[in-house]
C-alpha atoms as a PDB file:
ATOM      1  CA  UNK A   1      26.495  -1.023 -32.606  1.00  0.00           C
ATOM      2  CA  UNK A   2      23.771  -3.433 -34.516  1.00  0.00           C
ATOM      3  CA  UNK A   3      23.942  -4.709 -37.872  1.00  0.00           C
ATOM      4  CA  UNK A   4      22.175  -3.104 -40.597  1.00  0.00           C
ATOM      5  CA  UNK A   5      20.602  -4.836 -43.068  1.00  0.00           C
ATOM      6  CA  UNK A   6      20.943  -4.200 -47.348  1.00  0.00           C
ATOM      7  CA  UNK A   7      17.642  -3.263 -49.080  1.00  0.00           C
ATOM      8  CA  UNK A   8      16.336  -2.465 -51.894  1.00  0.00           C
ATOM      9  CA  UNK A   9      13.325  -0.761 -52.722  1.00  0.00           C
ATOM     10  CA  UNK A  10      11.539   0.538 -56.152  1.00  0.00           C
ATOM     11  CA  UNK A  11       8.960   2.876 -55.948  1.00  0.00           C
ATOM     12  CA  UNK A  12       6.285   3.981 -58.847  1.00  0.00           C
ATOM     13  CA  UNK A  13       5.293   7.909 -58.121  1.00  0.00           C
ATOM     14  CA  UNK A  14       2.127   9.047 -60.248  1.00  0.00           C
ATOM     15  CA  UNK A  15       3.082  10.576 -64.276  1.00  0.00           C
ATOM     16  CA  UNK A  16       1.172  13.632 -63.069  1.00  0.00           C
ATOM     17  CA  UNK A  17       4.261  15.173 -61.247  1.00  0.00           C
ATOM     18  CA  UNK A  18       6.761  17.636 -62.449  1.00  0.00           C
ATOM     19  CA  UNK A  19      10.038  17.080 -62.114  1.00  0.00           C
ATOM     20  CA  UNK A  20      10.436  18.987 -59.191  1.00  0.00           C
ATOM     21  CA  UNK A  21       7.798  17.142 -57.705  1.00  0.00           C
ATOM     22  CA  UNK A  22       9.558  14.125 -58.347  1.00  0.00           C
ATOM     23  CA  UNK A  23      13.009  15.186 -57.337  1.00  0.00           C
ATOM     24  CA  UNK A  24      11.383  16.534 -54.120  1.00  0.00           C
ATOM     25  CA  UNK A  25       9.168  12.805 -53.334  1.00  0.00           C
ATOM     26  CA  UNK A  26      12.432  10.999 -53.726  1.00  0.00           C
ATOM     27  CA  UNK A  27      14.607  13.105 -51.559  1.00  0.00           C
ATOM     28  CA  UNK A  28      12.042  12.756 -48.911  1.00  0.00           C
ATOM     29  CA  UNK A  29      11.934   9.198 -48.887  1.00  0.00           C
ATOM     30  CA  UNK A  30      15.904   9.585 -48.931  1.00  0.00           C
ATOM     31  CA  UNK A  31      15.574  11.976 -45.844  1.00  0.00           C
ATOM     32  CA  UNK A  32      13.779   9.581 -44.268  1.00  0.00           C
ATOM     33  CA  UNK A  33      16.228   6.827 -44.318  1.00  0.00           C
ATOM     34  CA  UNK A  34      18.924   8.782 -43.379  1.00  0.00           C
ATOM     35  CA  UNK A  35      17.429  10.549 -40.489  1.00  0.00           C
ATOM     36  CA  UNK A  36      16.547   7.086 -38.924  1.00  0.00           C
ATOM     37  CA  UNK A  37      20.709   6.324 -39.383  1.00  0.00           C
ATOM     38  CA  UNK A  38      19.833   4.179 -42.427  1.00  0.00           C
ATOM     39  CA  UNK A  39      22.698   4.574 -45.274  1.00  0.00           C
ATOM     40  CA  UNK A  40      22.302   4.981 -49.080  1.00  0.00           C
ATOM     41  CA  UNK A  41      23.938   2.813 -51.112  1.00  0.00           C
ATOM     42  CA  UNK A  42      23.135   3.704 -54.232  1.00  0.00           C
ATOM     43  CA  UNK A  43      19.637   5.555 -56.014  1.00  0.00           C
ATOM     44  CA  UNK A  44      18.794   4.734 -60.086  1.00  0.00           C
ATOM     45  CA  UNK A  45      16.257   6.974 -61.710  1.00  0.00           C
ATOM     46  CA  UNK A  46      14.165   4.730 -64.004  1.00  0.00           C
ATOM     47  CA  UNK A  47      12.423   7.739 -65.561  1.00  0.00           C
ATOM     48  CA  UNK A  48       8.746   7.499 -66.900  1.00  0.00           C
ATOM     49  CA  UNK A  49       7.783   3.841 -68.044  1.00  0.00           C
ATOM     50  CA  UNK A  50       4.600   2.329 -69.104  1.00  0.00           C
ATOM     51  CA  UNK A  51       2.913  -0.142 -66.659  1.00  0.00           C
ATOM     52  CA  UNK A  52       2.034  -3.423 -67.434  1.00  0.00           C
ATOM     53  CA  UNK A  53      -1.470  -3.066 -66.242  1.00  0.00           C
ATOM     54  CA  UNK A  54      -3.199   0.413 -64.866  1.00  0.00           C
ATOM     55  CA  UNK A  55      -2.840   1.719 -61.921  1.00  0.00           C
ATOM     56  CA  UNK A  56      -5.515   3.992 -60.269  1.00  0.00           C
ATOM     57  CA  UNK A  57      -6.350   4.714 -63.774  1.00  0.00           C
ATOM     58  CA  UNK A  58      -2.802   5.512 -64.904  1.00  0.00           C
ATOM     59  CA  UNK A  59      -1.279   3.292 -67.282  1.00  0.00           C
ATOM     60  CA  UNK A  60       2.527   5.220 -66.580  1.00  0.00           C
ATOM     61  CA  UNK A  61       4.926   5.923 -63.802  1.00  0.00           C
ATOM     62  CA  UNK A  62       7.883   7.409 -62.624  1.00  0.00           C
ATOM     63  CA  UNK A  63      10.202   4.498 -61.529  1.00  0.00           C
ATOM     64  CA  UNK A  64      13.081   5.065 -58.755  1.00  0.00           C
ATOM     65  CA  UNK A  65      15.145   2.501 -57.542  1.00  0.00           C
ATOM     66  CA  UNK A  66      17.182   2.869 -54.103  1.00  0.00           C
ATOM     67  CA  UNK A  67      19.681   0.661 -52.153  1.00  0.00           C
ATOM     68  CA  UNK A  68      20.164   1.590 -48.805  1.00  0.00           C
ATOM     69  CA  UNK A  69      21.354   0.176 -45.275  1.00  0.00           C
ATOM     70  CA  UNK A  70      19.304   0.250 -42.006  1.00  0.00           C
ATOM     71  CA  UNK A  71      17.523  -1.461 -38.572  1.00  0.00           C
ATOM     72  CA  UNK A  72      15.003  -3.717 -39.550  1.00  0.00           C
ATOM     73  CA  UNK A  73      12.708  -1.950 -37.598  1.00  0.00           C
ATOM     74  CA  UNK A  74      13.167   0.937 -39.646  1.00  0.00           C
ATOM     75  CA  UNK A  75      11.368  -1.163 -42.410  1.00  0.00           C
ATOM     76  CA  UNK A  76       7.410  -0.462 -41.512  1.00  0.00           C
ATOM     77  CA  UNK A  77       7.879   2.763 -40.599  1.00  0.00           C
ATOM     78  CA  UNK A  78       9.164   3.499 -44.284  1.00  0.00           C
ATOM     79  CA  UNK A  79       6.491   1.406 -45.817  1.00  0.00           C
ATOM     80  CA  UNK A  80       3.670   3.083 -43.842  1.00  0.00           C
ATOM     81  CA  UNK A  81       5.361   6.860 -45.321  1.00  0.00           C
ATOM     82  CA  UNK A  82       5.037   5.491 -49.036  1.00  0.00           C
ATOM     83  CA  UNK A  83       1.190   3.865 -48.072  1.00  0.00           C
ATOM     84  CA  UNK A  84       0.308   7.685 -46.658  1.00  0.00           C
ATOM     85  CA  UNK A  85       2.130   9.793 -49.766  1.00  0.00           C
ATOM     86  CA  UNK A  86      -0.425  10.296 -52.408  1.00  0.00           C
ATOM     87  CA  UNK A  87       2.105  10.789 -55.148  1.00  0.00           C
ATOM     88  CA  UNK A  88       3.338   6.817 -54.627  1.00  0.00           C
ATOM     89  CA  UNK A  89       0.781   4.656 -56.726  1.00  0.00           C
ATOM     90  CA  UNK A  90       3.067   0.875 -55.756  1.00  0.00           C
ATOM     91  CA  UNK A  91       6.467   0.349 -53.823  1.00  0.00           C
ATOM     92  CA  UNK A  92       8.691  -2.565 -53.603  1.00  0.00           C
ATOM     93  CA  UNK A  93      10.915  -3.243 -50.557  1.00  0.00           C
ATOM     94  CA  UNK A  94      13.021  -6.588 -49.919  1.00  0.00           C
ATOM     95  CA  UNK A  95      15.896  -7.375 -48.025  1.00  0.00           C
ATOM     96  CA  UNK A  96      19.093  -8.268 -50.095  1.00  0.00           C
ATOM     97  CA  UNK A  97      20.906 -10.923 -49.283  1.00  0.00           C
ATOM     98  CA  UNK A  98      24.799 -11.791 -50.098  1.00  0.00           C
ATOM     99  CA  UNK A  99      24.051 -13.422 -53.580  1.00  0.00           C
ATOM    100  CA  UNK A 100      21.561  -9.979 -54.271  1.00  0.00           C
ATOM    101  CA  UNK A 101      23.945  -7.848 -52.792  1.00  0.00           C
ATOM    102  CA  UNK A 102      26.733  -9.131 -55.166  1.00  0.00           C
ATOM    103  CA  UNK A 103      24.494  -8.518 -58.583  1.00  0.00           C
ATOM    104  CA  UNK A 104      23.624  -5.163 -57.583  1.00  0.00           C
ATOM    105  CA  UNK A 105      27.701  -4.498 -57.459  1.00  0.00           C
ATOM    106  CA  UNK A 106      28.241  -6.058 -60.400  1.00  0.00           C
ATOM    107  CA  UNK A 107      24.916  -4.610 -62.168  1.00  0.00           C
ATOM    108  CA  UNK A 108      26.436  -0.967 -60.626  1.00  0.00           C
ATOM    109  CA  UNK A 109      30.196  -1.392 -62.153  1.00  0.00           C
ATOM    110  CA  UNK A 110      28.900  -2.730 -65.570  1.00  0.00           C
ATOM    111  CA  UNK A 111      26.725   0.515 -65.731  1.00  0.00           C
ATOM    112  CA  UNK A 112      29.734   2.823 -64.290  1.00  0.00           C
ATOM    113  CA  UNK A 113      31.731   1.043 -67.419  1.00  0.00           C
ATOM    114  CA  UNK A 114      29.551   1.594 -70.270  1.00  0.00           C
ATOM    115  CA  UNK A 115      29.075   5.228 -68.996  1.00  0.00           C
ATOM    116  CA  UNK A 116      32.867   5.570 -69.299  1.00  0.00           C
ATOM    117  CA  UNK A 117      32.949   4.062 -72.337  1.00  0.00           C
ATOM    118  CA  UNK A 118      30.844   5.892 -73.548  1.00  0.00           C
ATOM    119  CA  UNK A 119      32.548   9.336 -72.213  1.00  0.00           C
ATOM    120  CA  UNK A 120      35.544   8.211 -73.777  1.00  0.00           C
ATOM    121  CA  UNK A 121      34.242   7.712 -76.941  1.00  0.00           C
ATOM    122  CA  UNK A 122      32.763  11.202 -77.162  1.00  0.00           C
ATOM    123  CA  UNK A 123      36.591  12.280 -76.209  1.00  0.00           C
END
């Protein structure tokens, strides 16, 4: 058994999509990473933001963030998918390491409590 390596990768999809266009782009590139025996740590859903500077024209996108496990290897492949899928206007992938690794848990629980909080005070 080899070692997988944490990443973390942030993808902008084009504002033209429905939502079940976008729900379907980002389980394929979760598909993808599973079916090559990556793992998925955790997936945030940015949601529609402006750009800083246009894109192809387009001056929004649909952010998704996911943290996942898997070979190295694996890494181009994935990269090359996003390059080839029309709907994917700029991607971010970089491999985490321990200090990264650690924010992103504490950056997770700090969300997971305010959502709580949050429940609760609705209760």
């Amino acid at each position: 058994m080899y070692m997988l390596n944490h990443y973390e990768t942030v993808f902008i999809a084009t504002p033209v999509l429905s939502d079940a266009q976008m729900k379907e782009t980002v389980q394929k590139f979760k598909d993808l990473i599973t079916g090559e025996g990556g793992e998925i740590v955790h997936e945030e859903d940015w949601g529609l933001k402006k750009l800083a500077y246009p894109i192809q024209k387009k001056t929004t996108g649909f952010y998704h963030l996911i943290e996942f496990k898997a070979d190295g290897a694996f890494i181009q492949k994935f990269e090359t998918e996003y390059r080839r899928d029309e709907r994917v206007i700029r991607f971010l992938t970089f491999a985490m390491d321990k200090f990264a690794i650690a924010y992103a848990e504490k950056r997770r629980n700090k969300k997971k409590e305010q959502t709580t909080e949050k429940k609760e005070d609705k209760l």
